[in-house]
C-alpha atoms as a PDB file:
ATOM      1  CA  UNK A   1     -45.959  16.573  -9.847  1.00  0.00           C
ATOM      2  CA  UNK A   2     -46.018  13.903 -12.285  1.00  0.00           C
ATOM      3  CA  UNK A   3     -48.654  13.313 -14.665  1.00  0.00           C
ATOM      4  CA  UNK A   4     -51.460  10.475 -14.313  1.00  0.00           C
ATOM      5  CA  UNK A   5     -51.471   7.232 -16.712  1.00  0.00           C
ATOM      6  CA  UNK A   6     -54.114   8.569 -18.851  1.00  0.00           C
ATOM      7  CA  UNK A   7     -52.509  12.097 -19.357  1.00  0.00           C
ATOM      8  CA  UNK A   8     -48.889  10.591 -20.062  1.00  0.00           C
ATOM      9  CA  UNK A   9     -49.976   8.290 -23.093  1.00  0.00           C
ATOM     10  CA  UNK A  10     -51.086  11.608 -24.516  1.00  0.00           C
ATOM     11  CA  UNK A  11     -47.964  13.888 -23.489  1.00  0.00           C
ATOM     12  CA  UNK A  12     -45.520  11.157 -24.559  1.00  0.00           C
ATOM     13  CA  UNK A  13     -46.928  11.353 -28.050  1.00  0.00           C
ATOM     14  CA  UNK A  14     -45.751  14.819 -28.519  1.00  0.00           C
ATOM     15  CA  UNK A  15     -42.464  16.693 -28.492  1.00  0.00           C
ATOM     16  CA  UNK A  16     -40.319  18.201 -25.948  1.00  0.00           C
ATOM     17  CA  UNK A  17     -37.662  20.043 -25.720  1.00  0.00           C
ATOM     18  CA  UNK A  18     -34.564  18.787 -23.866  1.00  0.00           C
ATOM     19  CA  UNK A  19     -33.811  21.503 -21.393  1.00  0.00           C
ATOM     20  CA  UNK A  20     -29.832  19.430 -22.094  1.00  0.00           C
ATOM     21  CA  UNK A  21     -29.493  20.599 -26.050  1.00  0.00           C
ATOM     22  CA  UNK A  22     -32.071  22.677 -26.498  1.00  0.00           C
ATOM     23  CA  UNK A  23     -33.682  20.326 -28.924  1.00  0.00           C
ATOM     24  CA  UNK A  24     -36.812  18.525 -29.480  1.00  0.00           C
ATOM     25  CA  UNK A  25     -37.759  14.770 -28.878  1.00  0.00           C
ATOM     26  CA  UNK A  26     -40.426  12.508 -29.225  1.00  0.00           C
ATOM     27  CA  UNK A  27     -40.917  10.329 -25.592  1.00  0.00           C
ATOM     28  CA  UNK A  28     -39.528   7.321 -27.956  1.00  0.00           C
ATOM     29  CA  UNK A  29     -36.458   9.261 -28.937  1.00  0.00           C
ATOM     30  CA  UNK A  30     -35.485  10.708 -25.625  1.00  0.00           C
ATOM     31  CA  UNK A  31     -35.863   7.265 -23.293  1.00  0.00           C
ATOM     32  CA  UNK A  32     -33.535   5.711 -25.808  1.00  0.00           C
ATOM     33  CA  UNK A  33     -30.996   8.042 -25.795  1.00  0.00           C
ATOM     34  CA  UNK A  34     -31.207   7.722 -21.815  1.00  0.00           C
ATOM     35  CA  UNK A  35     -31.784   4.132 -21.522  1.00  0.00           C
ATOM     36  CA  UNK A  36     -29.331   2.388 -20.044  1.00  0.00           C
ATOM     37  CA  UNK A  37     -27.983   5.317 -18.111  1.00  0.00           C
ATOM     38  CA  UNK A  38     -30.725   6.238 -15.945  1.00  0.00           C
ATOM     39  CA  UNK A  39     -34.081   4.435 -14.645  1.00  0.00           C
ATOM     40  CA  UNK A  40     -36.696   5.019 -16.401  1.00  0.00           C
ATOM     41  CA  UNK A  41     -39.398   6.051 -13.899  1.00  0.00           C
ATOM     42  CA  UNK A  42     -36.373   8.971 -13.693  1.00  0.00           C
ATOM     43  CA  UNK A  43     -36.436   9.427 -17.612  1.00  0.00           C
ATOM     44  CA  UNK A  44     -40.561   9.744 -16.896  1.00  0.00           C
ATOM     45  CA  UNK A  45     -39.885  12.403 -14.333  1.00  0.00           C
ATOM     46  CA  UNK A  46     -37.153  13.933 -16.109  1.00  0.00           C
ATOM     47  CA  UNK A  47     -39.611  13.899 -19.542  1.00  0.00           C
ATOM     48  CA  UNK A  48     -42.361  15.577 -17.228  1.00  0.00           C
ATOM     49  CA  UNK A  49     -39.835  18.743 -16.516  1.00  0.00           C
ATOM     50  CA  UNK A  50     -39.710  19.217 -20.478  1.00  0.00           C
ATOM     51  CA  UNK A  51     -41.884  21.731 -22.222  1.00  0.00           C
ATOM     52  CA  UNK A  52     -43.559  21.282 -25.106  1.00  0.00           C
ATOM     53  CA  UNK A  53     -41.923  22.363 -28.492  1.00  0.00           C
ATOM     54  CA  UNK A  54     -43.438  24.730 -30.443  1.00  0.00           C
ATOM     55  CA  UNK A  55     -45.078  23.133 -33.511  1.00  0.00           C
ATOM     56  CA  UNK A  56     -43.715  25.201 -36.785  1.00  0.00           C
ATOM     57  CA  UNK A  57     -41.701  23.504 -40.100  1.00  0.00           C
ATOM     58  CA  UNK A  58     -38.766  25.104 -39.398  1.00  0.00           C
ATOM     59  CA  UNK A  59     -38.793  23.622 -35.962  1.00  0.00           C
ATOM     60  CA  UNK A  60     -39.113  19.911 -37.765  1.00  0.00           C
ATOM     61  CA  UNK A  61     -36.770  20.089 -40.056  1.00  0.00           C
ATOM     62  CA  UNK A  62     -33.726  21.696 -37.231  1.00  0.00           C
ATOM     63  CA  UNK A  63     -34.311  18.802 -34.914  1.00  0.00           C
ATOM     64  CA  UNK A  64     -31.328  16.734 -34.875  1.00  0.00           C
ATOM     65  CA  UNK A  65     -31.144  12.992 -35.178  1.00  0.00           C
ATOM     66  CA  UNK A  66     -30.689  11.096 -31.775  1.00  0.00           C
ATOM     67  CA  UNK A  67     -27.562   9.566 -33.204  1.00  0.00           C
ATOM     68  CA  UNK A  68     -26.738  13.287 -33.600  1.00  0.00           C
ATOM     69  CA  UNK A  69     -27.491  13.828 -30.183  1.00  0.00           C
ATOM     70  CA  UNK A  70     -25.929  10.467 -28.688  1.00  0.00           C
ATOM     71  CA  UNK A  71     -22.324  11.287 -30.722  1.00  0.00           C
ATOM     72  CA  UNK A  72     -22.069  14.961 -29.237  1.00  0.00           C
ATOM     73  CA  UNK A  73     -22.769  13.702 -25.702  1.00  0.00           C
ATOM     74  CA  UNK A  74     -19.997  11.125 -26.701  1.00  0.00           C
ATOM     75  CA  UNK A  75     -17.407  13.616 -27.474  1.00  0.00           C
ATOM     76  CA  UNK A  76     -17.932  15.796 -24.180  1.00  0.00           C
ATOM     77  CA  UNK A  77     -17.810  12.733 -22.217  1.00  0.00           C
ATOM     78  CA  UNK A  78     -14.453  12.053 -23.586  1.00  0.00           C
ATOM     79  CA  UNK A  79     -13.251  15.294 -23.382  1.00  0.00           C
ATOM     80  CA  UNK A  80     -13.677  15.652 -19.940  1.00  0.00           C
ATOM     81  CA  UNK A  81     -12.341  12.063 -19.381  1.00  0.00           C
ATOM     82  CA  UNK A  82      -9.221  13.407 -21.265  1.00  0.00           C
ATOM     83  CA  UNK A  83      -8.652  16.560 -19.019  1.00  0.00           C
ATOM     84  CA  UNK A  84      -8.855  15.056 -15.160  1.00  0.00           C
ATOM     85  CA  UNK A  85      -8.484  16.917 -12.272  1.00  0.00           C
ATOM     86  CA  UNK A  86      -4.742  16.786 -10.776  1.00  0.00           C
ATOM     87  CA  UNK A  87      -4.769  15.475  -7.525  1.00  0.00           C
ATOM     88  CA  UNK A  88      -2.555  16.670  -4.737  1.00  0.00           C
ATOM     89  CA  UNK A  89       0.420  13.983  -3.683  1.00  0.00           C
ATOM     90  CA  UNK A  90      -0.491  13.037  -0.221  1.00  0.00           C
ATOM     91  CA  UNK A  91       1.235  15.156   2.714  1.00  0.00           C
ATOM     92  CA  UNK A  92       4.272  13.335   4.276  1.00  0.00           C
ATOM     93  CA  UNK A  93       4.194  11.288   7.390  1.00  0.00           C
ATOM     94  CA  UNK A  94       7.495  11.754   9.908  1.00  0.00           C
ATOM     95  CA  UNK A  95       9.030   8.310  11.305  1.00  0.00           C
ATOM     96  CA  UNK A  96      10.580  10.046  14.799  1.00  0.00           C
ATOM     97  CA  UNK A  97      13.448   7.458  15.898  1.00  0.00           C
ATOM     98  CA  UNK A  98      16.813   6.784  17.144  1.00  0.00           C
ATOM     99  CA  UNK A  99      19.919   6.228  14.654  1.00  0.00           C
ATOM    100  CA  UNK A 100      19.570   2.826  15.043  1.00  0.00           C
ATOM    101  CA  UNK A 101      18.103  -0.429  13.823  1.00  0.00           C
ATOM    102  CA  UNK A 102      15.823  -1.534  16.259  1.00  0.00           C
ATOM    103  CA  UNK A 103      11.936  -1.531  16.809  1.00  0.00           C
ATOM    104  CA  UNK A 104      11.719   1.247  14.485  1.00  0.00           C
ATOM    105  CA  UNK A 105      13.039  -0.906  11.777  1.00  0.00           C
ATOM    106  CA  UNK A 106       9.949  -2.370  10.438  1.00  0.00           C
ATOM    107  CA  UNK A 107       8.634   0.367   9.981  1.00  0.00           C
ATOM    108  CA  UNK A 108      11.019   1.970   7.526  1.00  0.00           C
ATOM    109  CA  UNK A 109      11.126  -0.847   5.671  1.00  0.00           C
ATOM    110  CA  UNK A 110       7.672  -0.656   5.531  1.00  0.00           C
ATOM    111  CA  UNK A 111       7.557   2.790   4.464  1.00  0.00           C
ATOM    112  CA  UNK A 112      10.662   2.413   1.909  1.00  0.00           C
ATOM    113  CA  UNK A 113       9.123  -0.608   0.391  1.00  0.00           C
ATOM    114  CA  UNK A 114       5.544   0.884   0.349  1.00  0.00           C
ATOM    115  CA  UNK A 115       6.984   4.191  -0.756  1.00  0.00           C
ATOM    116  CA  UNK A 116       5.277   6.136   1.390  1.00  0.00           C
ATOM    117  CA  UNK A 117       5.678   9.986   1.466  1.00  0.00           C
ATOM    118  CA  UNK A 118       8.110  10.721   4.601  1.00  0.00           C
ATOM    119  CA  UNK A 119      10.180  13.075   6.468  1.00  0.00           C
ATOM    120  CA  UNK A 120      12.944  11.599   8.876  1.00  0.00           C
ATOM    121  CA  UNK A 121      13.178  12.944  12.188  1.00  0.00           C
ATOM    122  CA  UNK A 122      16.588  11.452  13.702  1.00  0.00           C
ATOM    123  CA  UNK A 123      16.350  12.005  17.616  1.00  0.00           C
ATOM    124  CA  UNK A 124      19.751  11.749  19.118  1.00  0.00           C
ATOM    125  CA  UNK A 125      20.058   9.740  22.801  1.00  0.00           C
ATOM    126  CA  UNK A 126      21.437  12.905  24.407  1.00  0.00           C
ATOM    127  CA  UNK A 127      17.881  14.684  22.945  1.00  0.00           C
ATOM    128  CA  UNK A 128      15.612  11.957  24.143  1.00  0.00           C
ATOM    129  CA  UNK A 129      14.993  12.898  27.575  1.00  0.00           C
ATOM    130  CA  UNK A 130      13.291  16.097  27.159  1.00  0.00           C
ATOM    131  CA  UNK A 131      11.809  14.799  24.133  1.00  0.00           C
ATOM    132  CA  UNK A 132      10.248  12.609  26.759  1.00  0.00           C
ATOM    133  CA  UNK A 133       9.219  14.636  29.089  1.00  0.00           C
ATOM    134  CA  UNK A 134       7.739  17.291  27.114  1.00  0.00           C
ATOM    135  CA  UNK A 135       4.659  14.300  26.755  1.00  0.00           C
ATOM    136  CA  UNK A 136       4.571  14.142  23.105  1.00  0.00           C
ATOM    137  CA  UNK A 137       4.836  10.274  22.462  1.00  0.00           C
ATOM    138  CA  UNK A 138       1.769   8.827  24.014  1.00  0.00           C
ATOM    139  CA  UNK A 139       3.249   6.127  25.644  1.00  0.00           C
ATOM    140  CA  UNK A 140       6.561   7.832  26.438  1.00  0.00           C
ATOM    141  CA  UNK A 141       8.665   5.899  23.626  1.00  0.00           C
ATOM    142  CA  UNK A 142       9.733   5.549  20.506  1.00  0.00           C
ATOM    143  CA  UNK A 143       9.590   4.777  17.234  1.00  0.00           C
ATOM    144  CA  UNK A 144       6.671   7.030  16.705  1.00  0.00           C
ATOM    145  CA  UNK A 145       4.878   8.129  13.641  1.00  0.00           C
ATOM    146  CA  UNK A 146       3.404  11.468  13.353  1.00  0.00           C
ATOM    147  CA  UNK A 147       0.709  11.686  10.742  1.00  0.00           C
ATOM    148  CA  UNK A 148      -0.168  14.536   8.644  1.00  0.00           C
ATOM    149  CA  UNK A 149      -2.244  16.339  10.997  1.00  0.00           C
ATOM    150  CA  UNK A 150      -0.193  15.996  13.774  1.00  0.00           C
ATOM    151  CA  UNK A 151      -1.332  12.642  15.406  1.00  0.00           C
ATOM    152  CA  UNK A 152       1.202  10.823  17.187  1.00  0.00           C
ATOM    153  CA  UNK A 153       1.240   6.647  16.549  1.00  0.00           C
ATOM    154  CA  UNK A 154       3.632   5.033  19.091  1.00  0.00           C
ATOM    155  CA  UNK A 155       4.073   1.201  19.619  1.00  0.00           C
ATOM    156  CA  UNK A 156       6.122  -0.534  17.454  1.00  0.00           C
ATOM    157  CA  UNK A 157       3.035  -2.521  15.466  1.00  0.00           C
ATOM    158  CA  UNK A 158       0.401   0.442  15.722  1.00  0.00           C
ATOM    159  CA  UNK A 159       3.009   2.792  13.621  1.00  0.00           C
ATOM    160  CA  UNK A 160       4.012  -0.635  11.288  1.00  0.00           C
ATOM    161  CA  UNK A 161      -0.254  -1.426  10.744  1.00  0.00           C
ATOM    162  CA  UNK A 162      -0.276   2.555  10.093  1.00  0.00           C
ATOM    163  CA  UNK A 163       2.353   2.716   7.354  1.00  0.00           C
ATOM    164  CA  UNK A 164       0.999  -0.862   5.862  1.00  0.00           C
ATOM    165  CA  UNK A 165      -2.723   0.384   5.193  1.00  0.00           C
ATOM    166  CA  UNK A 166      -0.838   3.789   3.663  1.00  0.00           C
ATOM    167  CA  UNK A 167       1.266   1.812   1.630  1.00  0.00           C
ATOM    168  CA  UNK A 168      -1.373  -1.189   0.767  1.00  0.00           C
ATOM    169  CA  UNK A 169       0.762  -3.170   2.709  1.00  0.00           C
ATOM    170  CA  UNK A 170      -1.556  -4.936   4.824  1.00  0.00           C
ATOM    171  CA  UNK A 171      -3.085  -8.275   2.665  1.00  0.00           C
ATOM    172  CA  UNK A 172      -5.723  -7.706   0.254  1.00  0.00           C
ATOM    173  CA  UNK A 173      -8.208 -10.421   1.642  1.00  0.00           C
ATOM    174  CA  UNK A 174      -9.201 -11.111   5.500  1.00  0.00           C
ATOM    175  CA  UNK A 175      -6.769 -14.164   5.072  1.00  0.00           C
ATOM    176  CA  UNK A 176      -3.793 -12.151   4.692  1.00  0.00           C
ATOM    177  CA  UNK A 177      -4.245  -9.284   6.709  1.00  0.00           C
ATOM    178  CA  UNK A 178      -4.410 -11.885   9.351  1.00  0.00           C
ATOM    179  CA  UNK A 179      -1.738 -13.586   8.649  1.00  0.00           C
ATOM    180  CA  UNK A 180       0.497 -10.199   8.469  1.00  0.00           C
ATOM    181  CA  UNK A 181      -0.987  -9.407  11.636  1.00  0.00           C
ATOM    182  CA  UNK A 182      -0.329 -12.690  13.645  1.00  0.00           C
ATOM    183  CA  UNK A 183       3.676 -12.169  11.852  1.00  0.00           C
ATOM    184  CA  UNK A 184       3.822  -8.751  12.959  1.00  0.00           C
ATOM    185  CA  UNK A 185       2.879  -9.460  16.432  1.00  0.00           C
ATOM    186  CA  UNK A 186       4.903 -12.560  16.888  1.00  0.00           C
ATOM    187  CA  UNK A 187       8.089 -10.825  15.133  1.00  0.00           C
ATOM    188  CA  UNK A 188       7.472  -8.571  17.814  1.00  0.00           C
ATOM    189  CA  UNK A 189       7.122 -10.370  20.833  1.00  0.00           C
ATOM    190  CA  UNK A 190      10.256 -12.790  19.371  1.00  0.00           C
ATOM    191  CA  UNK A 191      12.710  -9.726  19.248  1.00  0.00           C
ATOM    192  CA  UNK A 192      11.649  -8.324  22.610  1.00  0.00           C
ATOM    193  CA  UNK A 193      13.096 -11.751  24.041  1.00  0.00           C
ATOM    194  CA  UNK A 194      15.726 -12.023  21.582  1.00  0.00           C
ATOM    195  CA  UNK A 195      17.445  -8.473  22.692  1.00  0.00           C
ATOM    196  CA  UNK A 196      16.574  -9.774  26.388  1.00  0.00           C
ATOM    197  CA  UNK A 197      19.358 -12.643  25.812  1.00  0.00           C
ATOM    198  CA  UNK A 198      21.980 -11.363  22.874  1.00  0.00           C
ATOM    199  CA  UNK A 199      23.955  -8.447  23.545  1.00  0.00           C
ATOM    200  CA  UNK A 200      23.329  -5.162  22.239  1.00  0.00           C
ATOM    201  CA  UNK A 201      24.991  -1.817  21.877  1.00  0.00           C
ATOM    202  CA  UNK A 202      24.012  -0.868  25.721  1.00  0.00           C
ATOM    203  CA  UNK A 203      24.633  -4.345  27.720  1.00  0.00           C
ATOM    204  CA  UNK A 204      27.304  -6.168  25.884  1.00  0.00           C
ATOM    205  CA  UNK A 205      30.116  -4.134  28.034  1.00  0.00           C
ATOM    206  CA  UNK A 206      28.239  -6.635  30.616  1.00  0.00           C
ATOM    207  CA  UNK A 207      28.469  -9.708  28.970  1.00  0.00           C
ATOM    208  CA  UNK A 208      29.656 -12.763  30.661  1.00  0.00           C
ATOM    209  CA  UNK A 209      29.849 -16.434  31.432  1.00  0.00           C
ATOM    210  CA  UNK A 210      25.777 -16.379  32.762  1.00  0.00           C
ATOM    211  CA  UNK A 211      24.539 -14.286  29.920  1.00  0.00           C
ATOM    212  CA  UNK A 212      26.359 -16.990  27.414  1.00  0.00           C
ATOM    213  CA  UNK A 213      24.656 -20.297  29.511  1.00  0.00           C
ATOM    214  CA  UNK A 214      21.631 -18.161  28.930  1.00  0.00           C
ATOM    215  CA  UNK A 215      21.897 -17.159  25.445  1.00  0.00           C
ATOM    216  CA  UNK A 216      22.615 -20.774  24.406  1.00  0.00           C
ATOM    217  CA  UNK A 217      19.640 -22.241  26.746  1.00  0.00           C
ATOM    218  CA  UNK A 218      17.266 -19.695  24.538  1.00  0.00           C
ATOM    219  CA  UNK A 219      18.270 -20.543  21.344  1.00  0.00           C
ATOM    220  CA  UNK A 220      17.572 -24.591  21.796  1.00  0.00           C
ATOM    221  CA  UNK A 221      14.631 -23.798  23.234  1.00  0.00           C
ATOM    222  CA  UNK A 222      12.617 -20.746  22.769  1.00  0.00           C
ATOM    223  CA  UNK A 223      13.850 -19.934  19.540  1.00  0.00           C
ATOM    224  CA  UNK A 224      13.819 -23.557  18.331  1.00  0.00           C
ATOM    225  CA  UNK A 225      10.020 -23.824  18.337  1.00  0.00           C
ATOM    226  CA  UNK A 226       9.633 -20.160  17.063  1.00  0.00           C
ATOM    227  CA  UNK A 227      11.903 -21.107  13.840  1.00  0.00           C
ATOM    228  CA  UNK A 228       9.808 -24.622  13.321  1.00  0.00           C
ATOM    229  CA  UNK A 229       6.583 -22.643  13.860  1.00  0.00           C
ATOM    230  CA  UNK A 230       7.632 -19.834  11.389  1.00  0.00           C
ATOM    231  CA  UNK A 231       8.396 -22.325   8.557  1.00  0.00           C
ATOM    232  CA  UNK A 232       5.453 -24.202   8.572  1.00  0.00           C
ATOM    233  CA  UNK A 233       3.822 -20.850   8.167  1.00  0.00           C
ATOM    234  CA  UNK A 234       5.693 -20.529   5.082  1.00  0.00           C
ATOM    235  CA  UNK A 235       5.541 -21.339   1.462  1.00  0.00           C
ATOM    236  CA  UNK A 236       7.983 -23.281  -0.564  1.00  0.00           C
ATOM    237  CA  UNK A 237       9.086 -20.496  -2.193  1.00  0.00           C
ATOM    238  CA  UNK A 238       8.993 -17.757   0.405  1.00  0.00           C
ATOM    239  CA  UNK A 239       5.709 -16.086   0.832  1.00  0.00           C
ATOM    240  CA  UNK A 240       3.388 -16.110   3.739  1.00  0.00           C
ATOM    241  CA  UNK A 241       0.800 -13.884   1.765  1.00  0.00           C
ATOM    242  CA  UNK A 242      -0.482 -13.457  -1.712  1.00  0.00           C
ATOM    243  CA  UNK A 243       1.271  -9.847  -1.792  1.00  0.00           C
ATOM    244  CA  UNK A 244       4.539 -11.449  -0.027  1.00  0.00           C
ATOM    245  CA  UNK A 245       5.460  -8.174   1.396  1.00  0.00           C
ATOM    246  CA  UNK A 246       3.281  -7.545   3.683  1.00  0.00           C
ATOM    247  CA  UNK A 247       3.723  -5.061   6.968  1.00  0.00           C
ATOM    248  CA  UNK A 248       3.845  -8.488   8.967  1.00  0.00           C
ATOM    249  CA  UNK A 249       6.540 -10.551   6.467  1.00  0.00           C
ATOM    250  CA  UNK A 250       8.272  -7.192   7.218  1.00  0.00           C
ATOM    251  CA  UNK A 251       8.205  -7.425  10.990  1.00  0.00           C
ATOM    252  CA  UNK A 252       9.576 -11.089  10.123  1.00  0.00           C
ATOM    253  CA  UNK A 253      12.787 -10.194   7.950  1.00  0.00           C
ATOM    254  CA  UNK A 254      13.740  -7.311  10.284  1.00  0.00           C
ATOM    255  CA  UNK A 255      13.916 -10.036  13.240  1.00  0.00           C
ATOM    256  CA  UNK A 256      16.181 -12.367  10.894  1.00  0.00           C
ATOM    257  CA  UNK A 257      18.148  -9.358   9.875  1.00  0.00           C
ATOM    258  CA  UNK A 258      18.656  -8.856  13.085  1.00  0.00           C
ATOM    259  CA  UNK A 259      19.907 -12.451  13.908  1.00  0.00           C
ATOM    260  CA  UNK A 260      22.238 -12.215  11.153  1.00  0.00           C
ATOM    261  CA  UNK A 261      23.817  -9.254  11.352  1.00  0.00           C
ATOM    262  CA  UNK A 262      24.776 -10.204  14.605  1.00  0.00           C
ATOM    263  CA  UNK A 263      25.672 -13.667  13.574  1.00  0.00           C
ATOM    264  CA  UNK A 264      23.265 -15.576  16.185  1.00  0.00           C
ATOM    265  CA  UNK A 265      22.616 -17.301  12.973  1.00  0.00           C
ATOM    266  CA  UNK A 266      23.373 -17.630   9.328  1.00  0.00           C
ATOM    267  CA  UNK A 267      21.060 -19.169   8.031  1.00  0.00           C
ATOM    268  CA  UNK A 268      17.373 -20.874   8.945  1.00  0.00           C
ATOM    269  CA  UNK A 269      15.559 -23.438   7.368  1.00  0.00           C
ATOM    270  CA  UNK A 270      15.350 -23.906   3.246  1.00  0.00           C
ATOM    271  CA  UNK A 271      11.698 -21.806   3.251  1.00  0.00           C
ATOM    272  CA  UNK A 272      12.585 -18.824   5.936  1.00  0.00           C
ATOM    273  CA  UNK A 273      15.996 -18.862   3.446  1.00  0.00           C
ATOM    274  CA  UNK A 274      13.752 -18.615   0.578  1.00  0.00           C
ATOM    275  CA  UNK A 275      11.861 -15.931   1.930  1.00  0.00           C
ATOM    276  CA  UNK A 276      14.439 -13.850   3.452  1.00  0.00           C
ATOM    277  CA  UNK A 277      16.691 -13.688   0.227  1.00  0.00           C
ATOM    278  CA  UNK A 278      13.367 -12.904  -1.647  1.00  0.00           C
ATOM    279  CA  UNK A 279      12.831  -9.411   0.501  1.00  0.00           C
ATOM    280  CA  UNK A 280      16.558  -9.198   0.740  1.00  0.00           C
ATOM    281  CA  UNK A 281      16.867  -8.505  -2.615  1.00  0.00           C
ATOM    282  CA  UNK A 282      13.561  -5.389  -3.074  1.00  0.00           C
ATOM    283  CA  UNK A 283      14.764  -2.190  -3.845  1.00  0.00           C
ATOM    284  CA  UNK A 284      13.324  -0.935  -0.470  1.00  0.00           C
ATOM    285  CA  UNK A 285      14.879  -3.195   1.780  1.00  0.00           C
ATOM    286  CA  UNK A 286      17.873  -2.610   0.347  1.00  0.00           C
ATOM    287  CA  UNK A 287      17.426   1.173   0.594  1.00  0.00           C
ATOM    288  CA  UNK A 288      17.566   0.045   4.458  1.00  0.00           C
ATOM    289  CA  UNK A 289      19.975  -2.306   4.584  1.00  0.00           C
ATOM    290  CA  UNK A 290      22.419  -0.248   3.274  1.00  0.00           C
ATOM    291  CA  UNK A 291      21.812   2.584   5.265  1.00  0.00           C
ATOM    292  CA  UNK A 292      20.197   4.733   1.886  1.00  0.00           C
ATOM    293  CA  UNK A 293      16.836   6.358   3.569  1.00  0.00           C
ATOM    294  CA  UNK A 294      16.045   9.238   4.634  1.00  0.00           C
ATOM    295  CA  UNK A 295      16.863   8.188   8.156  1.00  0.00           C
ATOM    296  CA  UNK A 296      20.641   8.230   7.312  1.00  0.00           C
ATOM    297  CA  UNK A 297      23.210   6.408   8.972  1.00  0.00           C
ATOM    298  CA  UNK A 298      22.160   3.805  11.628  1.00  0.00           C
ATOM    299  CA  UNK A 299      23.998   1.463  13.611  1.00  0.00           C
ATOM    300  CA  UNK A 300      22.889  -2.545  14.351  1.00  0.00           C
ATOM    301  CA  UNK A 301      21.210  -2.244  18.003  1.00  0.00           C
ATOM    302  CA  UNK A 302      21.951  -5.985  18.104  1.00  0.00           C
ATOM    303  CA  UNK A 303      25.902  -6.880  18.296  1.00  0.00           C
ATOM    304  CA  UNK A 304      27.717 -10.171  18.338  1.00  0.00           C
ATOM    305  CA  UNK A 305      28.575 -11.733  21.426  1.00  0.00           C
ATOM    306  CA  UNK A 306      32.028 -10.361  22.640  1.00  0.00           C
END
């Protein structure tokens, strides 16, 4: 219980020992060590859980000085800022996906330019079906991204939005995370079309003379306005976001790559040039590009028109 007004004035004016040091203090020379660093109806409370010193010379003349005090605090507060506790390196994440470049794309660049703690797991087309069956992706599909506890993330922007607030890859203000967002899902929705009308590995042996008329009719069209819209969502020099690498400017360059390395298109306007040759040229996306992850080998899902 603390003590009244009338009966602190009177136990302030004597000497207690710090239950800290061992040592004795006055009520002045304690609350100015602790000013500062706690409140002071705590230092009162804390000052009330002090017993009296016992009043004898040798007592006196032992006390140390405050500053004697303050500068031994000092050097155990550095000392245990010098030793910190290790911590342990995250556990890995697994990307589960076809050797291909695809959906799953995004999200190892994502996790190669975040560098993000991994483990590949390749799943070959003649595996997929049981791999399906068995129920393990929640939707039935992949990519999928198992976290460290087992969780299973499918859809292509739930596992990209996963890996992006891993990585920090997500915006750092409400601006840019929506902005990343509204890339990601556009990106998105843009390549589902896009793989709809250009051939890929499993439909160009179908190709013909209707698929072309079509092909052509999207490209003036659809992806006309998408390409304007893009750009004006651009900066002069490349960035959409503060960070400029951002799960959803991600999304973005794996839809261009895509258009490229199947030659749909060589080049875009000045700004989406600007921007791709900008993540072109990080370490990560190259890592990708050049087929140097942990995913290994993997072949353009998008081809050029026979």
């Amino acid at each position: 219980m603390l003590l009244a007004p009338h009966s602190r004035v009177q136990a302030m004016a004597e000497r207690r020992v710090d239950p800290d040091d061992g040592n004795s203090y006055t009520w002045e020379e304690l609350s100015a060590f602790y000013k500062g660093k706690y409140k002071k109806k705590d230092i009162e409370a804390y000052w009330d859980t002090c017993k009296k010193a016992k009043k004898t010379k040798e007592k006196a003349k032992a006390k140390p000085e405050p500053k004697a005090k303050a500068k031994v605090k000092a050097k155990a507060k550095v000392k245990a800022k010098a030793t910190p506790k290790k911590r342990e390196p995250p556990a890995p994440v697994k990307l589960h996906y076809f050797p291909v470049k695809a959906r799953g794309f995004p999200a190892l660049l994502a996790l190669e330019v975040g560098k993000v703690n991994y483990e590949a797991v390749v799943v070959q087309i003649a595996e997929w079906p049981e791999i399906k069956a068995s129920g393990k992706m929640p939707f039935g599909y992949l990519a999928a991204l198992e976290l460290a506890d087992g969780t299973m993330i499918n859809e292509t922007n739930a596992v990209l939005l996963t890996v992006g607030k891993l990585a920090r890859l997500t915006g750092s203000s409400t601006k840019d995370f929506g902005t990343s967002s509204m890339l990601a899902c556009k990106a998105a929705e843009v390549f589902g079309e896009f793989v709809g009308v250009q051939p890929t590995m499993m439909t160009v042996s179908k190709w013909d003379a209707t698929k072309a008329k079509a092909l052509s009719e999207w490209e003036s069209t659809k992806w006309a306005t998408y390409c304007e819209q893009f750009d004006k969502l651009c900066s002069d020099d490349g960035n959409f976001t503060k960070l400029g690498k951002t799960v959803g400017e991600l999304h973005l360059f794996s839809l261009l790559y895509h258009m490229k390395a199947c030659k749909f298109k060589t080049s875009f306007t000045p700004k989406l040039d600007a921007f791709y040759a900008r993540l072109e040229a990080l370490e990560g996306v190259k890592n990708c590009i050049e087929n140097k992850t942990k995913m290994g080998e993997l072949a353009d899902y998008v081809v050029p028109v026979p």
